[in-house]
PDB file of N, CA and C in Angstrom:
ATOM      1  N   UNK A   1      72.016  88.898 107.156  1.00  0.00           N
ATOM      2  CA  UNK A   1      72.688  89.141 108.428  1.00  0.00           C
ATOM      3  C   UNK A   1      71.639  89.363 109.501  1.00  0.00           C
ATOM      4  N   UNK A   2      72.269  89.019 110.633  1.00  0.00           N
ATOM      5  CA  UNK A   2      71.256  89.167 111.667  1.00  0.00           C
ATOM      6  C   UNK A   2      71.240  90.635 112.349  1.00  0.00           C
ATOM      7  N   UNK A   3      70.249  90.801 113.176  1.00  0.00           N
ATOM      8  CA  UNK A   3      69.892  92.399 113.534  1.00  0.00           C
ATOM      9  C   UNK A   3      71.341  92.554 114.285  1.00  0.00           C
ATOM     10  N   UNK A   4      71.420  91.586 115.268  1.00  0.00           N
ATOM     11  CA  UNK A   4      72.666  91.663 116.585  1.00  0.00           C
ATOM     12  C   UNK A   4      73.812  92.497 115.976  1.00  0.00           C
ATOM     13  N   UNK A   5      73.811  91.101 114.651  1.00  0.00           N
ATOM     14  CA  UNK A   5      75.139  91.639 113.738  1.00  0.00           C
ATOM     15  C   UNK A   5      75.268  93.119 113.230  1.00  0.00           C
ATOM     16  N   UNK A   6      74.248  93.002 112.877  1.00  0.00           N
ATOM     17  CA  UNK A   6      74.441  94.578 112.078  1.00  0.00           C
ATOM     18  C   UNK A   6      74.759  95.944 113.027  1.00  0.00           C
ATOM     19  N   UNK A   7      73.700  95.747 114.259  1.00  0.00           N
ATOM     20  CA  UNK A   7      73.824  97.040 115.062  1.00  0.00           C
ATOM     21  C   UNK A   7      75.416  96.982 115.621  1.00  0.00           C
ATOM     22  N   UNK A   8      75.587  95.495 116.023  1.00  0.00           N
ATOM     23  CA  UNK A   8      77.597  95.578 116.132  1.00  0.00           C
ATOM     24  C   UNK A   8      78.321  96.194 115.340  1.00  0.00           C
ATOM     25  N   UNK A   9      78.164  96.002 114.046  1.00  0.00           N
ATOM     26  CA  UNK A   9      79.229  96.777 112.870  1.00  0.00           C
ATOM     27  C   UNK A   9      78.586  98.156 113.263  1.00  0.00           C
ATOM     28  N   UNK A  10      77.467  98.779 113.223  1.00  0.00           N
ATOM     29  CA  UNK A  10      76.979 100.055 112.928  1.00  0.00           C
ATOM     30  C   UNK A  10      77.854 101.091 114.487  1.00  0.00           C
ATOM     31  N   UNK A  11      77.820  99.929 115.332  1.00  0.00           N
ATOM     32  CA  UNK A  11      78.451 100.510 117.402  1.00  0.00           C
ATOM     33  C   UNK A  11      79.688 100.498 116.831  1.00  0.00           C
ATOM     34  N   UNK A  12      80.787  99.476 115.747  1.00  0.00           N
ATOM     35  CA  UNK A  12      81.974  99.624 115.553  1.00  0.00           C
ATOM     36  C   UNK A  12      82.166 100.805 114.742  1.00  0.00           C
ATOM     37  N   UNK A  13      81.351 100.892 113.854  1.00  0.00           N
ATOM     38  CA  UNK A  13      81.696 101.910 113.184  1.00  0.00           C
ATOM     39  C   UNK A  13      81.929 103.535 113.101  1.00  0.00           C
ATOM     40  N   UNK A  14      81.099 102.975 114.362  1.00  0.00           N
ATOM     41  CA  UNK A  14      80.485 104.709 114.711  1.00  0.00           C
ATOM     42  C   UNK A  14      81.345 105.117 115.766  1.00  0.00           C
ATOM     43  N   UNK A  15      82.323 103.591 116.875  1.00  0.00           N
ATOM     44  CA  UNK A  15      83.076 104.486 117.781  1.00  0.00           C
ATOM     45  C   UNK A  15      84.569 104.914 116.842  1.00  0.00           C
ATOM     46  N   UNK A  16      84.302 103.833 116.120  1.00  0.00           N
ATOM     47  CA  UNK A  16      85.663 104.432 115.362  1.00  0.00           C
ATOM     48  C   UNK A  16      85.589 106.159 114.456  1.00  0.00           C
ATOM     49  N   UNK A  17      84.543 105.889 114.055  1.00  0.00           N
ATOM     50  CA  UNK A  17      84.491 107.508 113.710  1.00  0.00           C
ATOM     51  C   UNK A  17      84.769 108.276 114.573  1.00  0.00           C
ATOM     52  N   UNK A  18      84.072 108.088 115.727  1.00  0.00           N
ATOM     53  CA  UNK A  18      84.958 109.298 116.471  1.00  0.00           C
ATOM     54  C   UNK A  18      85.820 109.105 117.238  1.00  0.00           C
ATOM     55  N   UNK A  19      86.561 108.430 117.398  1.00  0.00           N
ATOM     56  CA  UNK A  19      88.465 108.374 117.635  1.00  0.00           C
ATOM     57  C   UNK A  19      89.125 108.923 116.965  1.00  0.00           C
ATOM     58  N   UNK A  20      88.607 108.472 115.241  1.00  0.00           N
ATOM     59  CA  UNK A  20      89.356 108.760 114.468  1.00  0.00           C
ATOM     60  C   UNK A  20      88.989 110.353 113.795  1.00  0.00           C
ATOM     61  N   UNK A  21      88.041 110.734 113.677  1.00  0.00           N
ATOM     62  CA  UNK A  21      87.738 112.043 113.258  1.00  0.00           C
ATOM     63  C   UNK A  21      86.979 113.071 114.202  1.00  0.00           C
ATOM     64  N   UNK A  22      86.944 112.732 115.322  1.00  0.00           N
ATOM     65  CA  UNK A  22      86.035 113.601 116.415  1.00  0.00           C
ATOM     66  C   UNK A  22      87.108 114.055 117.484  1.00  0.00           C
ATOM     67  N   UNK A  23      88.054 112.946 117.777  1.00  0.00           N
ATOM     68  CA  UNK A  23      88.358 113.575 119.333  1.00  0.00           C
ATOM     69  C   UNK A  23      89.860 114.152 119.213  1.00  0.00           C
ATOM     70  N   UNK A  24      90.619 114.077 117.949  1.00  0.00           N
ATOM     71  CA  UNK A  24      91.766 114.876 117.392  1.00  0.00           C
ATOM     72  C   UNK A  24      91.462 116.018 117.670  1.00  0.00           C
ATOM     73  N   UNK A  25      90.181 116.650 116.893  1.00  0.00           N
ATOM     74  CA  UNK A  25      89.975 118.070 116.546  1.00  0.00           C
ATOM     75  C   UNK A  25      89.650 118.474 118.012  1.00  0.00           C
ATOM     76  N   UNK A  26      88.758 117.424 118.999  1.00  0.00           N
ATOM     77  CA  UNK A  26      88.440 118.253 119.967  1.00  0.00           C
ATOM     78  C   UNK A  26      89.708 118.353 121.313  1.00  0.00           C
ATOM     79  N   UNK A  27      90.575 117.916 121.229  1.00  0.00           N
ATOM     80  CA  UNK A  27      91.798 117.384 122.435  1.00  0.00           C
ATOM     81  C   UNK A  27      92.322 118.365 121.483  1.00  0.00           C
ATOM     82  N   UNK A  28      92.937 118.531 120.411  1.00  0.00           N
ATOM     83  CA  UNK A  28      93.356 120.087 120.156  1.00  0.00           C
ATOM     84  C   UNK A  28      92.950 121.478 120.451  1.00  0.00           C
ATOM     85  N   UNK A  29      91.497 121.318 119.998  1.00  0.00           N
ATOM     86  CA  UNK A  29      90.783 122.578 120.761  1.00  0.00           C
ATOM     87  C   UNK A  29      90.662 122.879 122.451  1.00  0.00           C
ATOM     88  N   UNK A  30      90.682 121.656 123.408  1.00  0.00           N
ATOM     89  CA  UNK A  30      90.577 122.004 124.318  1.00  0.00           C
ATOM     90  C   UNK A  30      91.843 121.809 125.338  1.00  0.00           C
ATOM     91  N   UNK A  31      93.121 121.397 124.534  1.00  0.00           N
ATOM     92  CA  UNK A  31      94.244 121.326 125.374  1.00  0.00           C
ATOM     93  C   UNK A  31      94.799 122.994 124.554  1.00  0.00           C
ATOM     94  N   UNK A  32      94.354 123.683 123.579  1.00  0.00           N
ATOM     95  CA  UNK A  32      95.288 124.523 122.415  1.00  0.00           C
ATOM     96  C   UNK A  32      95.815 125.487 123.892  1.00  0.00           C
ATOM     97  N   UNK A  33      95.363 126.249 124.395  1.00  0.00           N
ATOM     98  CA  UNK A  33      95.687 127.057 125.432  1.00  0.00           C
ATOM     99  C   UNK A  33      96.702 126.552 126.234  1.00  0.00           C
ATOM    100  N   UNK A  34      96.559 125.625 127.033  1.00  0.00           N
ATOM    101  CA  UNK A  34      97.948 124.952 127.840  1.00  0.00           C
ATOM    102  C   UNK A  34      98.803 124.519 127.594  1.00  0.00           C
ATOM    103  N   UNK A  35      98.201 123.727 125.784  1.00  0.00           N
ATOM    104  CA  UNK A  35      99.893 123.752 124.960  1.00  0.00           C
ATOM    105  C   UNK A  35     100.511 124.831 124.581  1.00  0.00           C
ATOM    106  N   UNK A  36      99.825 125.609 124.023  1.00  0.00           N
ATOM    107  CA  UNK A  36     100.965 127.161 123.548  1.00  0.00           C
ATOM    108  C   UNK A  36     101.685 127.726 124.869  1.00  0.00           C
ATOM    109  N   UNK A  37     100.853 127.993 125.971  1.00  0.00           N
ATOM    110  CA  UNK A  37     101.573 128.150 127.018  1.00  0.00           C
ATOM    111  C   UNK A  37     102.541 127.236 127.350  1.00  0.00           C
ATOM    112  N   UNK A  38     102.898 126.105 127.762  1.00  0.00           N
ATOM    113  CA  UNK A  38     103.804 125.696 127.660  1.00  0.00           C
ATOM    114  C   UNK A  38     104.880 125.103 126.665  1.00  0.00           C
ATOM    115  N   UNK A  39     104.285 125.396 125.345  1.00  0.00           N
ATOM    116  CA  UNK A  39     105.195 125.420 124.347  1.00  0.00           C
ATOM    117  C   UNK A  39     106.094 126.493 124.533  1.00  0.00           C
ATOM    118  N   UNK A  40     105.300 128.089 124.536  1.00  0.00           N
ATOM    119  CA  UNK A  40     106.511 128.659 124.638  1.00  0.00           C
ATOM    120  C   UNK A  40     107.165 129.320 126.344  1.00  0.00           C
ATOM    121  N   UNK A  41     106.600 128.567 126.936  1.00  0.00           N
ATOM    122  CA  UNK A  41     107.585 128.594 128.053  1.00  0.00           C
ATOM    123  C   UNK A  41     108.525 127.814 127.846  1.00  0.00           C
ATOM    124  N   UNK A  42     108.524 126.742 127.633  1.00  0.00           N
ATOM    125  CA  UNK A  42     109.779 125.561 127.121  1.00  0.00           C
ATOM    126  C   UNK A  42     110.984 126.693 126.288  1.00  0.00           C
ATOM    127  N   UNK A  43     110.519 127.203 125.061  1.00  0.00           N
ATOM    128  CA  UNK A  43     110.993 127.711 123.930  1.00  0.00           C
ATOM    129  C   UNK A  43     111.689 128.782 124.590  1.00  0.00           C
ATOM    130  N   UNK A  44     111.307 129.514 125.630  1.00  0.00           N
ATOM    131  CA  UNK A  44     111.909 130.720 126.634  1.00  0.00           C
ATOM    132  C   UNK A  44     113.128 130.517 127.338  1.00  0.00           C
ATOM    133  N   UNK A  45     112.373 129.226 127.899  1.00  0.00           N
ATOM    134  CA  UNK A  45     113.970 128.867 129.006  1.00  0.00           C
ATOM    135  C   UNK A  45     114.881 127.682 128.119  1.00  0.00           C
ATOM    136  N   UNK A  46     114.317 127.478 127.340  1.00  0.00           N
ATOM    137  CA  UNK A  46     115.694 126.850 126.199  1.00  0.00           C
ATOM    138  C   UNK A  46     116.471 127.730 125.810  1.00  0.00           C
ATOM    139  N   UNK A  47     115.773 128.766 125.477  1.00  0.00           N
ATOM    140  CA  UNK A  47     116.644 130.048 124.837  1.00  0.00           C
ATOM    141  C   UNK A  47     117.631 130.355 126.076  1.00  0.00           C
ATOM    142  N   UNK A  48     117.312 130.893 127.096  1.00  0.00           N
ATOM    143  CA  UNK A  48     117.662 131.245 128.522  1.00  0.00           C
ATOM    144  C   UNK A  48     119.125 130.585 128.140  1.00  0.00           C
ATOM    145  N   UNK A  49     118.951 128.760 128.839  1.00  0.00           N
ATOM    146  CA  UNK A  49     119.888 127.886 129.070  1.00  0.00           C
ATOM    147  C   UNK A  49     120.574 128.067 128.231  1.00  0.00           C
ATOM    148  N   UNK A  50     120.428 128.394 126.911  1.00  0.00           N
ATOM    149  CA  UNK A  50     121.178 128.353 125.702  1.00  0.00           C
ATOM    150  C   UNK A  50     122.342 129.587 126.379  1.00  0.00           C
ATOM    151  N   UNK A  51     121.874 130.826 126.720  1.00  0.00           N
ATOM    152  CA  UNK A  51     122.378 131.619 126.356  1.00  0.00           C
ATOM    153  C   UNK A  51     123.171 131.852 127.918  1.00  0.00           C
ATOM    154  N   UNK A  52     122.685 131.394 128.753  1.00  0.00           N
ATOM    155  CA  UNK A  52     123.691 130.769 130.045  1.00  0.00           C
ATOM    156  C   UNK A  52     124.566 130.073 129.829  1.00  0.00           C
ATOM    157  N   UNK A  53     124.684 129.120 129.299  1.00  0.00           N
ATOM    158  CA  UNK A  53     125.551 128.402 129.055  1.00  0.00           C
ATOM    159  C   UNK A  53     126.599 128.752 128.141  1.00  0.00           C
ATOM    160  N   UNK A  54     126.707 129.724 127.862  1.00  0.00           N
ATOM    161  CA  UNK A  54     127.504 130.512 126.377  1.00  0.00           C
ATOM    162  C   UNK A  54     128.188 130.978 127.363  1.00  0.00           C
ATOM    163  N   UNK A  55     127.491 131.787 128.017  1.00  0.00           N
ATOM    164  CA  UNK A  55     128.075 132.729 129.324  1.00  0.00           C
ATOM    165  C   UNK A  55     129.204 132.408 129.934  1.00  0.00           C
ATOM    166  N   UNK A  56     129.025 130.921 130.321  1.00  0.00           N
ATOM    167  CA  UNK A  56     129.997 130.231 131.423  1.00  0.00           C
ATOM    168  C   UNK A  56     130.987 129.875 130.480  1.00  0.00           C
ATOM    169  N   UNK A  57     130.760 129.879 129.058  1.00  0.00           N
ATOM    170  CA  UNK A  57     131.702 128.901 128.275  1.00  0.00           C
ATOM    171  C   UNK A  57     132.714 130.524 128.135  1.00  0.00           C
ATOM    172  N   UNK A  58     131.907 131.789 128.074  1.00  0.00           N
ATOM    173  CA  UNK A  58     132.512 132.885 127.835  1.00  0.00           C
ATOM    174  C   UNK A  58     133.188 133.028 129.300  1.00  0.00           C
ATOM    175  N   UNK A  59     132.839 133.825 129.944  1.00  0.00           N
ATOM    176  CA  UNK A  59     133.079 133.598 131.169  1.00  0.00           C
ATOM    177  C   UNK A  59     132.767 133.188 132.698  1.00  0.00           C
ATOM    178  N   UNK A  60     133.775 132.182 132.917  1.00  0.00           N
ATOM    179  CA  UNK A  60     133.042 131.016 133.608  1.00  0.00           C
ATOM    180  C   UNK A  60     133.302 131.578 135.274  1.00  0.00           C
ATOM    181  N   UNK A  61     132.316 132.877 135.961  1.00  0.00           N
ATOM    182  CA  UNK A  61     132.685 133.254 136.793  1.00  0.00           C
ATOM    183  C   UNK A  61     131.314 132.431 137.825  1.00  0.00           C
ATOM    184  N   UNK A  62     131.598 132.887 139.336  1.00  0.00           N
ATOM    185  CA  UNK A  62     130.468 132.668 140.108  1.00  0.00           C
ATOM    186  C   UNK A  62     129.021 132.359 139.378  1.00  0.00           C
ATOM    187  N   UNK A  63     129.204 134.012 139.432  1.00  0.00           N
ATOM    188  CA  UNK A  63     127.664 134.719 138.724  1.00  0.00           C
ATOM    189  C   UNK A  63     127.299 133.916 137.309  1.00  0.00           C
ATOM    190  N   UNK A  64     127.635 133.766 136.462  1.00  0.00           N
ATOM    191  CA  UNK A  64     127.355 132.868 135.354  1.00  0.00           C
ATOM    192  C   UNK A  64     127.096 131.467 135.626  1.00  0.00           C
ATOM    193  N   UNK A  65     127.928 130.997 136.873  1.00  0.00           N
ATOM    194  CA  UNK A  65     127.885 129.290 136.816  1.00  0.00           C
ATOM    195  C   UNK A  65     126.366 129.377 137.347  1.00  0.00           C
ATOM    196  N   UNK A  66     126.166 130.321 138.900  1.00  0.00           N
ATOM    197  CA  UNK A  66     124.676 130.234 139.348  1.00  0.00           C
ATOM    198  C   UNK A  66     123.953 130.373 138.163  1.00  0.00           C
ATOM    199  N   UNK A  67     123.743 131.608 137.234  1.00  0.00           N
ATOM    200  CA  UNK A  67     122.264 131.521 136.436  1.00  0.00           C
ATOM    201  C   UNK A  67     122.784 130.438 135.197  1.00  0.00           C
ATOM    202  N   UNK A  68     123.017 129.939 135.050  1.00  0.00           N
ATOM    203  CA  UNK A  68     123.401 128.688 134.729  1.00  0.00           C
ATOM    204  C   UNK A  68     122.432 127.490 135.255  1.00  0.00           C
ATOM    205  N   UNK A  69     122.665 127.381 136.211  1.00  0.00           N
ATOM    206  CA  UNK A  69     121.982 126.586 137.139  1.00  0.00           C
ATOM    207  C   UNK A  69     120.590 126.419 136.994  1.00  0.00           C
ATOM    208  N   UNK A  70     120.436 127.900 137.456  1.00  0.00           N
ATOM    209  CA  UNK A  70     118.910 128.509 137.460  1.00  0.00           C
ATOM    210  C   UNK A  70     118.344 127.903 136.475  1.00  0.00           C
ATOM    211  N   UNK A  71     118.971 128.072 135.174  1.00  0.00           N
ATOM    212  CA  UNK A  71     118.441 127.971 133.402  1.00  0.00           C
ATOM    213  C   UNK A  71     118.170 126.347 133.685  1.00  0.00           C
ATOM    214  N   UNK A  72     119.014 125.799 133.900  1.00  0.00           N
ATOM    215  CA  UNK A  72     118.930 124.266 133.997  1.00  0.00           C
ATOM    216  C   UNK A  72     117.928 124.374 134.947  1.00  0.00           C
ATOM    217  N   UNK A  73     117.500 124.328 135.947  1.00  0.00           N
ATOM    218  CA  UNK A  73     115.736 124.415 136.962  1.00  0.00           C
ATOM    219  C   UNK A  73     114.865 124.230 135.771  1.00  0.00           C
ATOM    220  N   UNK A  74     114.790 125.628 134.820  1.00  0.00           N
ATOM    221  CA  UNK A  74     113.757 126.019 134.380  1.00  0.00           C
ATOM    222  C   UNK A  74     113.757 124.954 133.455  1.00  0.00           C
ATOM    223  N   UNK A  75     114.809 124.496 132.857  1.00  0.00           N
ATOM    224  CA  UNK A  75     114.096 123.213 131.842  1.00  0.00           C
ATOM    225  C   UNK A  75     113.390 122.140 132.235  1.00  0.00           C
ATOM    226  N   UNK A  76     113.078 121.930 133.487  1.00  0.00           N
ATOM    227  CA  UNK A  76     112.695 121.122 133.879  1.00  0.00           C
ATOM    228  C   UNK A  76     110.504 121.667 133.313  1.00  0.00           C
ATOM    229  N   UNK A  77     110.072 122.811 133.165  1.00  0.00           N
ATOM    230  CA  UNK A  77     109.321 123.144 132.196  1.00  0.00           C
ATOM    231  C   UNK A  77     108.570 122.218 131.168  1.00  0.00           C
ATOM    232  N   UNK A  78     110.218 122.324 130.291  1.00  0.00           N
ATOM    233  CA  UNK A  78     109.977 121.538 129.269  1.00  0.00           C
ATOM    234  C   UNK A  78     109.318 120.431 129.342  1.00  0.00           C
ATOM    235  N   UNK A  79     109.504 119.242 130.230  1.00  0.00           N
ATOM    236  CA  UNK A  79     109.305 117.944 130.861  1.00  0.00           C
ATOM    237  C   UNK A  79     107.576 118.113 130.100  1.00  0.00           C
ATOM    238  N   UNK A  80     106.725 119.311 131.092  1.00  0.00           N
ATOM    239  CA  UNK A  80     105.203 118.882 131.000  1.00  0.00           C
ATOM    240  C   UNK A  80     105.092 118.920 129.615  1.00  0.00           C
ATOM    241  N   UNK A  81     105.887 120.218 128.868  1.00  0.00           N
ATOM    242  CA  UNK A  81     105.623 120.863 127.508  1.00  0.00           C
ATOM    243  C   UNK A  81     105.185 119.153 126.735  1.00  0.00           C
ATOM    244  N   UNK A  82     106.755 118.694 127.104  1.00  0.00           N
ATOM    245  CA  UNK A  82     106.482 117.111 126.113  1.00  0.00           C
ATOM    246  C   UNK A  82     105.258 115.988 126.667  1.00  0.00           C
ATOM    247  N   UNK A  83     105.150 115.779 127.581  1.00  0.00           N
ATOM    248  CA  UNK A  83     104.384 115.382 128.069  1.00  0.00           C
ATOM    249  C   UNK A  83     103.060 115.498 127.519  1.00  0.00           C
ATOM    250  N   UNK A  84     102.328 116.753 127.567  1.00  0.00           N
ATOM    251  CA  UNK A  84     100.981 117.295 126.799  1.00  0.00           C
ATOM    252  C   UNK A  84     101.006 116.798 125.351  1.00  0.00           C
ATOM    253  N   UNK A  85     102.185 117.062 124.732  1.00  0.00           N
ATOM    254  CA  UNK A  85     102.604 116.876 123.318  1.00  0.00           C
ATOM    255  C   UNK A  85     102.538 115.460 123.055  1.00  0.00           C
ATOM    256  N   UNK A  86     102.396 114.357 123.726  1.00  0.00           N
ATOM    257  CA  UNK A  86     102.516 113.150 123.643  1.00  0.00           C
ATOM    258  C   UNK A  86     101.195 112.525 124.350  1.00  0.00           C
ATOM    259  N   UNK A  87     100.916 113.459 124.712  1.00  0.00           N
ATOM    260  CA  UNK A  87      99.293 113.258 125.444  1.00  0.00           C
ATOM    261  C   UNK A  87      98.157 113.138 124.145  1.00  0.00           C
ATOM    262  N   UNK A  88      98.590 114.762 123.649  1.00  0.00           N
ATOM    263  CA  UNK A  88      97.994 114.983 122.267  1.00  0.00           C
ATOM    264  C   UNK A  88      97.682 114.371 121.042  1.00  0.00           C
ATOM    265  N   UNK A  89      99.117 113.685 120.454  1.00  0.00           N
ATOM    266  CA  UNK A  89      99.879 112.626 119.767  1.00  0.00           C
ATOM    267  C   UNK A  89      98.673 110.939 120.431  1.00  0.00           C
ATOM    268  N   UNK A  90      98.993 111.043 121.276  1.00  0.00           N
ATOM    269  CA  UNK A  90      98.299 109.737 121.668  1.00  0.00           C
ATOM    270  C   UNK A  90      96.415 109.931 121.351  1.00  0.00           C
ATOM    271  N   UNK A  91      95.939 111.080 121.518  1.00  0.00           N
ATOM    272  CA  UNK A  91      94.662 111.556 121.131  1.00  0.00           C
ATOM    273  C   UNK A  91      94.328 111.406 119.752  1.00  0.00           C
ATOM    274  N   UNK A  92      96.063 111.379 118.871  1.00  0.00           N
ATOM    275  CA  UNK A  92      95.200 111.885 117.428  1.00  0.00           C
ATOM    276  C   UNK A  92      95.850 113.264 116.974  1.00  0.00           C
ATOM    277  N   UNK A  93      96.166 113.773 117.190  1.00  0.00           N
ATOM    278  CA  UNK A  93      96.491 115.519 116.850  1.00  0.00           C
ATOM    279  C   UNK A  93      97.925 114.792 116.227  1.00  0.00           C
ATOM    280  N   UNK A  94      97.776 115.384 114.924  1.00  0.00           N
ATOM    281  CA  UNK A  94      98.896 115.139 114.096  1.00  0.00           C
ATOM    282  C   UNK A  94     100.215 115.992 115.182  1.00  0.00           C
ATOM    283  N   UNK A  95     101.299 115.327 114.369  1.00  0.00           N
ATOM    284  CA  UNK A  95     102.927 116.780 114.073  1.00  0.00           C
ATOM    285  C   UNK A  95     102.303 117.883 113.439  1.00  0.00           C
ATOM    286  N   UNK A  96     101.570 118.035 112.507  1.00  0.00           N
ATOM    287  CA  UNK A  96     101.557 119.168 111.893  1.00  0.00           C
ATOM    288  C   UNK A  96     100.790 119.789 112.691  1.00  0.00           C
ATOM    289  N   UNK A  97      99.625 119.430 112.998  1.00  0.00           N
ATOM    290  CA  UNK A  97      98.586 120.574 113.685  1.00  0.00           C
ATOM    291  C   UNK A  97      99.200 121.300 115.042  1.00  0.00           C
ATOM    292  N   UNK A  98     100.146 120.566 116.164  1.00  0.00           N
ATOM    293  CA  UNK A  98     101.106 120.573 117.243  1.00  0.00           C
ATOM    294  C   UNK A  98     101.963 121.441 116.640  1.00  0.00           C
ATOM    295  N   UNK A  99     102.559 121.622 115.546  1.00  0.00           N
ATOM    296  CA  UNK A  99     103.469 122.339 114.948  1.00  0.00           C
ATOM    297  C   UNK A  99     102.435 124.077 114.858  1.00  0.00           C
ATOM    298  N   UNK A 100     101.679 123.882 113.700  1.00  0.00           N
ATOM    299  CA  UNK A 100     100.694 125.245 114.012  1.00  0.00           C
ATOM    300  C   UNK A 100     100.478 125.890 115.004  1.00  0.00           C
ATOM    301  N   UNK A 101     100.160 124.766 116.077  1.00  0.00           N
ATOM    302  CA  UNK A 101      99.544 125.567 117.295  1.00  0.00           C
ATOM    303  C   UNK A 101     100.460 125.884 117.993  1.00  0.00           C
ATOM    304  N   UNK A 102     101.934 125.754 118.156  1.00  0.00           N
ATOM    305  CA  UNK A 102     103.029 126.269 118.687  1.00  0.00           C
ATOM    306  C   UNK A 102     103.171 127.530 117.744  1.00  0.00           C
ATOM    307  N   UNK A 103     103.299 127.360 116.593  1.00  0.00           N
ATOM    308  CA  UNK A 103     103.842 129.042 115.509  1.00  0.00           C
ATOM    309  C   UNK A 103     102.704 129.871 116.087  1.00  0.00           C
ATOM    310  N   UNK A 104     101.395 129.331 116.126  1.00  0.00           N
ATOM    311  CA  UNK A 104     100.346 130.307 116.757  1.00  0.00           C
ATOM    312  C   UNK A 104     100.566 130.909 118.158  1.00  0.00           C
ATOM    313  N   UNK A 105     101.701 129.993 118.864  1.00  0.00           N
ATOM    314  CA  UNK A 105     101.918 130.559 120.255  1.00  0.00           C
ATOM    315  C   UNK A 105     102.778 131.735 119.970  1.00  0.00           C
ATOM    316  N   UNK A 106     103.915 131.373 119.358  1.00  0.00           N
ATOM    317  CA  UNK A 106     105.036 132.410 118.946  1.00  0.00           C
ATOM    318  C   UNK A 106     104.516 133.456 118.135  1.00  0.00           C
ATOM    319  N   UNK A 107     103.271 133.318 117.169  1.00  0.00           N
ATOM    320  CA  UNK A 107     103.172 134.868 116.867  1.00  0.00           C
ATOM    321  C   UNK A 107     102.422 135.562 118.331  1.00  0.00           C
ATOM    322  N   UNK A 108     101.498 134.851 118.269  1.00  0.00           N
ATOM    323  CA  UNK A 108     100.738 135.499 119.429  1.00  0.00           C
ATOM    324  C   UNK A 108     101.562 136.468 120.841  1.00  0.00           C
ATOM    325  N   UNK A 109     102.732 135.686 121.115  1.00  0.00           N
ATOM    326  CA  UNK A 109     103.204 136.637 121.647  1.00  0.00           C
ATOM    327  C   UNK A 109     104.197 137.285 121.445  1.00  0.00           C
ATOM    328  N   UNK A 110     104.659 137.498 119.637  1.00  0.00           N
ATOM    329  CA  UNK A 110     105.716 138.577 119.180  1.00  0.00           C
ATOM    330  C   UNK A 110     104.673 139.935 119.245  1.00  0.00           C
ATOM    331  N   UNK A 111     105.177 140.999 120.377  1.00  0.00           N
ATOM    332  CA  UNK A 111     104.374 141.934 119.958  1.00  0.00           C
ATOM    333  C   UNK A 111     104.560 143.274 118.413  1.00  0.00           C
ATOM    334  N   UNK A 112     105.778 142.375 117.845  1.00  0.00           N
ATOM    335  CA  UNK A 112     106.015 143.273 116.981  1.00  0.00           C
ATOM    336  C   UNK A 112     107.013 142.236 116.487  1.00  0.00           C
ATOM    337  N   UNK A 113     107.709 142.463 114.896  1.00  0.00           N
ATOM    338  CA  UNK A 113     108.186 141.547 113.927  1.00  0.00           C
ATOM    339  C   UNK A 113     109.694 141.525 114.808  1.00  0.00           C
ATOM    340  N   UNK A 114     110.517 142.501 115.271  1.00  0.00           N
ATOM    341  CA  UNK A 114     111.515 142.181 116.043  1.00  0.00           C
ATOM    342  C   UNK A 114     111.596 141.622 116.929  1.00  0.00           C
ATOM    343  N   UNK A 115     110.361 141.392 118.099  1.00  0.00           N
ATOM    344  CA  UNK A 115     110.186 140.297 119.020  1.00  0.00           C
ATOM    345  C   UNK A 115     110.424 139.155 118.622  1.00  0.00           C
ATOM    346  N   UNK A 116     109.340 139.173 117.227  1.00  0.00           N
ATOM    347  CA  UNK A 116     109.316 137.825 116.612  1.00  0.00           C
ATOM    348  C   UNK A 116     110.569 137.016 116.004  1.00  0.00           C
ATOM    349  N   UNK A 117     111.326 137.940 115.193  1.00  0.00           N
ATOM    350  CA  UNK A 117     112.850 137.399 115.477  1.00  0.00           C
ATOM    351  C   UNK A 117     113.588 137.002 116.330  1.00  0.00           C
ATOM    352  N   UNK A 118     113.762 137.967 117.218  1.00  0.00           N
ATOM    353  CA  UNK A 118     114.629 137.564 118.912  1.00  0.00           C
ATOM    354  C   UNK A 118     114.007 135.856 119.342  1.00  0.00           C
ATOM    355  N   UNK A 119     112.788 135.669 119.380  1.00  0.00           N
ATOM    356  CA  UNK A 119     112.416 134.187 120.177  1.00  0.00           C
ATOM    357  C   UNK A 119     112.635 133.292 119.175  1.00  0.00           C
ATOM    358  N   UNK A 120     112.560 133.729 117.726  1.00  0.00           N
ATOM    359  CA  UNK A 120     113.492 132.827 117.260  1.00  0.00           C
ATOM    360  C   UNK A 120     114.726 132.769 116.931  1.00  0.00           C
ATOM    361  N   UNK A 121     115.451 133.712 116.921  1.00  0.00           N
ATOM    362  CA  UNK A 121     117.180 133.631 116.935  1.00  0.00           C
ATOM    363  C   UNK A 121     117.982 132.899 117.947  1.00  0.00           C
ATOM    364  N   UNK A 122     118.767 132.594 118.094  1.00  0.00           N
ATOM    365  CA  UNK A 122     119.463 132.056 118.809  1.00  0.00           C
ATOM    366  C   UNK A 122     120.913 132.468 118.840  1.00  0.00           C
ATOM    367  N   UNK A 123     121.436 133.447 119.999  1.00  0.00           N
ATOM    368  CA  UNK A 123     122.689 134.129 119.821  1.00  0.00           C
ATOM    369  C   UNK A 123     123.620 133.411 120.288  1.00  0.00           C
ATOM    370  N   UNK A 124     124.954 133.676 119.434  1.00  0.00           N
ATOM    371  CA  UNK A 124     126.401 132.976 120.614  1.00  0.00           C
ATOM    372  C   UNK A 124     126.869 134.122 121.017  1.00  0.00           C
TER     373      UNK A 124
END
């Protein structure tokens, strides 16, 4: 084989290494902060809307239809949450590791095991 050839495979090989094993780990490490934050802001005002919307179905007065409303604003949140998440995904960062680093958001801010229930329960 000729030199040309070889240093080509050795430039292919080597950018593919790091696509494939370099820039996952690092687009996780350096988005991890702005995804948990907006992971669980998403996870907050889902809960919210969830539980607005119960409200109005309970009782469907003024005051309920407005924070209702409100709840629906705040999902609009969500939008970047997925966004980053598909940013990530397109980088390389598995479901699973995206999955971790969200449970890492949710412990991080249960300040105690009953917190940690409440953000994940979901009441009617």
């Amino acid at each position: 084989m000729n030199r040309v050839l070889l240093v080509g495979i050795f430039a292919l090989t080597l950018t593919y290494g790091i696509i494939e094993y370099l820039v996952p780990p690092l687009a996780a490490q350096i988005y991890r902060q702005e995804y948990q934050e907006a992971m669980f802001q998403c996870d907050h005002v889902m809960r919210e809307h969830f539980i607005a919307k119960k409200a109005v179905e309970f009782d469907p007065s003024d005051i309920t239809i407005t924070n209702l409303e409100a709840a629906e604003i705040g999902l609009l949140s969500c939008q970047e949450y997925d966004k980053l998440r598909k940013k990530l995904s397109a980088m390389g960062v598995s479901e699973s590791h995206l999955g971790l680093l969200g449970l890492e958001a949710l412990e991080a801010n249960a300040k105690d095991v009953r917190r940690f229930v409440e953000i994940h329960e979901i009441r009617y």
